[in-house]
N, C-alpha and C. Protein backbone atom coordinates (compact mmCIF):
# COMPACT_ATOMS: atom_id res chain seq x y z
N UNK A 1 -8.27 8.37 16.82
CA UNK A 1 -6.88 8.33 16.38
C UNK A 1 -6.81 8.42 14.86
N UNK A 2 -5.85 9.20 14.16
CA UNK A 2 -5.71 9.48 13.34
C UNK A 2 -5.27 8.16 12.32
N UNK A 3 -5.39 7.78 10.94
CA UNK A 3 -4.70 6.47 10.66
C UNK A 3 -3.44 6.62 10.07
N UNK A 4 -2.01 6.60 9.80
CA UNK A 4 -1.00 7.12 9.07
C UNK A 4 -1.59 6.91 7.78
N UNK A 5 -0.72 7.32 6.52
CA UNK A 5 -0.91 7.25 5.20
C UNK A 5 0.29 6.73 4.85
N UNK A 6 0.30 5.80 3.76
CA UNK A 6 1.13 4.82 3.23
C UNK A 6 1.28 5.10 1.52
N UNK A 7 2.39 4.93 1.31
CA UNK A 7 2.68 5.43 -0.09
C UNK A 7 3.18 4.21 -0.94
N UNK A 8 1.95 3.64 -1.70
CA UNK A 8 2.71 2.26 -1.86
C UNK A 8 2.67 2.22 -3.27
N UNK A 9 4.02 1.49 -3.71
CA UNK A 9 4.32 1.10 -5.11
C UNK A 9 4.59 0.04 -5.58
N UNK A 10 4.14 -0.24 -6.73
CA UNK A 10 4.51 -1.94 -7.42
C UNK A 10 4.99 -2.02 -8.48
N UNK A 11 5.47 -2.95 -9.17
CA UNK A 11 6.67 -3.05 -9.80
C UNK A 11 6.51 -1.67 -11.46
N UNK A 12 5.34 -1.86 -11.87
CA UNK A 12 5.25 -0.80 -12.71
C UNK A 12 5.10 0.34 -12.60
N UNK A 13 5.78 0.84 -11.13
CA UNK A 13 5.78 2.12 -10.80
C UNK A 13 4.52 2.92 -10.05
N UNK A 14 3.28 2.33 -10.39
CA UNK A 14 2.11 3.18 -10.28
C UNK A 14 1.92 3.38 -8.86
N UNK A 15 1.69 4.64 -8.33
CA UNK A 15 2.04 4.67 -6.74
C UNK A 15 0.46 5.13 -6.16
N UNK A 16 0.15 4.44 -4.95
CA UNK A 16 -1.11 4.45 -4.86
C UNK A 16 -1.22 5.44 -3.01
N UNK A 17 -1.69 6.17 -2.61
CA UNK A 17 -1.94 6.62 -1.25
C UNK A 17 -3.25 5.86 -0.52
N UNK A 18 -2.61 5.36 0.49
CA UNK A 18 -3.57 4.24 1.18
C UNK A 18 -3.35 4.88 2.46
N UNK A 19 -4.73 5.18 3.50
CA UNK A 19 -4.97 5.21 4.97
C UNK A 19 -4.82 3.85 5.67
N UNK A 20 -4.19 3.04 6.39
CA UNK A 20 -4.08 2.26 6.85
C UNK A 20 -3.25 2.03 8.46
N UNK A 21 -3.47 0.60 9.22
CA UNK A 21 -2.52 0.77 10.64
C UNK A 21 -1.27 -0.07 10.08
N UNK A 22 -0.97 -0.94 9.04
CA UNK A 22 -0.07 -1.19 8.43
C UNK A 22 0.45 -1.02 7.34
N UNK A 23 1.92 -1.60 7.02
CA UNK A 23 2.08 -1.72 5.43
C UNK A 23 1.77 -2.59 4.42
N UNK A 24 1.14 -3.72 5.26
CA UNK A 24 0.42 -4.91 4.88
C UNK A 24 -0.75 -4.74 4.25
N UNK A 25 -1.49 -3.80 5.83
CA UNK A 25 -2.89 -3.75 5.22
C UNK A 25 -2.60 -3.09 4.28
N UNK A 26 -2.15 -1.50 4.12
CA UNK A 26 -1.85 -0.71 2.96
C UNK A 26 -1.78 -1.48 1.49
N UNK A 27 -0.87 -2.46 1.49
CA UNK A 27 -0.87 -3.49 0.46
C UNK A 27 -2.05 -4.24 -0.22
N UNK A 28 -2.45 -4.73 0.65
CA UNK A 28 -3.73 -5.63 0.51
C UNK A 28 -4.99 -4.56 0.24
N UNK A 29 -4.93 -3.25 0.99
CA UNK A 29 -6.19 -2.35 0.77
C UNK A 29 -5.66 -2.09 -1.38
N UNK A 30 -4.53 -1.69 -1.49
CA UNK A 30 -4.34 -1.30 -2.67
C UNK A 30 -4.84 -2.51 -4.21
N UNK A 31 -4.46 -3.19 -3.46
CA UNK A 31 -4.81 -4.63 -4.20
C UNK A 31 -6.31 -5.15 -4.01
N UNK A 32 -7.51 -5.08 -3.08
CA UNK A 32 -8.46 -5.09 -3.05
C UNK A 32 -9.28 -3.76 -4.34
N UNK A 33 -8.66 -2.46 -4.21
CA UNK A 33 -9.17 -1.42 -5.02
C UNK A 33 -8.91 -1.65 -6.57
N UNK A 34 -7.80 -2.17 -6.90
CA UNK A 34 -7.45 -2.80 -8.24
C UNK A 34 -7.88 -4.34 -8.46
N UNK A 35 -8.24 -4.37 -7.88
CA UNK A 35 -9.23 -6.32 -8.16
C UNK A 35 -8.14 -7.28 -8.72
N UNK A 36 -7.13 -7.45 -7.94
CA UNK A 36 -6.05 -8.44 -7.89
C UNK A 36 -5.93 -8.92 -6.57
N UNK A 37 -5.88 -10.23 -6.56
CA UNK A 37 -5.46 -10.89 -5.54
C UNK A 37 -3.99 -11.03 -5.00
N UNK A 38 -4.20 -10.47 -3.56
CA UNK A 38 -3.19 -9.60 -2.52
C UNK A 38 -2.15 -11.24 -2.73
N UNK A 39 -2.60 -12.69 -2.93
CA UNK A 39 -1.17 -13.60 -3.03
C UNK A 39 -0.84 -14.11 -4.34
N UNK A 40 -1.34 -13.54 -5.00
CA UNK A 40 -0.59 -13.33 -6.64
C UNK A 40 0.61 -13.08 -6.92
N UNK A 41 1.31 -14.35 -7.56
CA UNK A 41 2.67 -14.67 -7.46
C UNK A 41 3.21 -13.07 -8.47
N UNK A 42 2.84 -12.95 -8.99
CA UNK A 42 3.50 -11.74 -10.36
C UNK A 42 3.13 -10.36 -9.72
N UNK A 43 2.04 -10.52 -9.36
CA UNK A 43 1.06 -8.58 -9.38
C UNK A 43 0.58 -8.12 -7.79
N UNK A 44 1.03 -9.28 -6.73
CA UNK A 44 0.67 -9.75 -5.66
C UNK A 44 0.70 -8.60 -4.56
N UNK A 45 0.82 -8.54 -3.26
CA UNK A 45 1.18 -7.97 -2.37
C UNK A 45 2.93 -8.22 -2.20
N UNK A 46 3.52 -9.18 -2.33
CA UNK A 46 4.98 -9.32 -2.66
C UNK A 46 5.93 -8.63 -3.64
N UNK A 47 5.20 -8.15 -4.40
CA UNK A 47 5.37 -7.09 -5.42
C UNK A 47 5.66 -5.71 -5.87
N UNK A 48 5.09 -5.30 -3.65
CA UNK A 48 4.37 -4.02 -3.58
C UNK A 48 5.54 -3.66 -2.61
N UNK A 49 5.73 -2.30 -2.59
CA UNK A 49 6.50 -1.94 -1.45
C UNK A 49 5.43 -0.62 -0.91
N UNK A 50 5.56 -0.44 0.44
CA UNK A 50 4.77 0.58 1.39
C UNK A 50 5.78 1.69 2.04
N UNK A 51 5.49 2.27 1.91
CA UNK A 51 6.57 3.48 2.94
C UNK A 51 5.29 4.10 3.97
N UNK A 52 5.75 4.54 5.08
CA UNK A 52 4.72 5.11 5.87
C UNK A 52 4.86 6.92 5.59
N UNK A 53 4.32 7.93 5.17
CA UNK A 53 4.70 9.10 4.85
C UNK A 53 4.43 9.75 6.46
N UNK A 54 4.98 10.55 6.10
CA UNK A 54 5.77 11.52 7.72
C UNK A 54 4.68 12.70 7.61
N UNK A 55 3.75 12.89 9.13
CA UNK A 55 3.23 14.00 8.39
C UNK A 55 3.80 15.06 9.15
N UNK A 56 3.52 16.41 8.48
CA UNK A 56 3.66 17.53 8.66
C UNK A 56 3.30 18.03 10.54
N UNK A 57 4.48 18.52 10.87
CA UNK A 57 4.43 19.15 12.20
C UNK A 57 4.37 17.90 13.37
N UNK A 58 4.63 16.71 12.86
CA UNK A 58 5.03 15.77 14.04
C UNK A 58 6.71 15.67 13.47
């Protein structure tokens, strides 16, 4: 099974493309790759918003 792709952004804009089965994980994967901790009140996963991107020909 294929994994969707997640388009996630945080408050300073910087938008990151994450393979993931959630928008959570997506979150937490983005925040593991930048070495911040996913319950970090300021820079956190709370911080972050996920969209799931639509792919092509579904």
């Amino acid at each position: 099974m294929i994994m969707p792709v997640y388009q996630v952004r945080d408050l300073a804009g910087q938008i990151s493309l994450v393979e993931a089965r959630t928008t959570e994980e997506a979150k937490r994967l983005v925040c593991k790759r930048r070495g911040i901790r996913p319950d970090d009140y300021w820079v956190g996963t709370r911080t972050m918003t996920a969209r799931r991107i639509k792919e092509e020909g579904n």
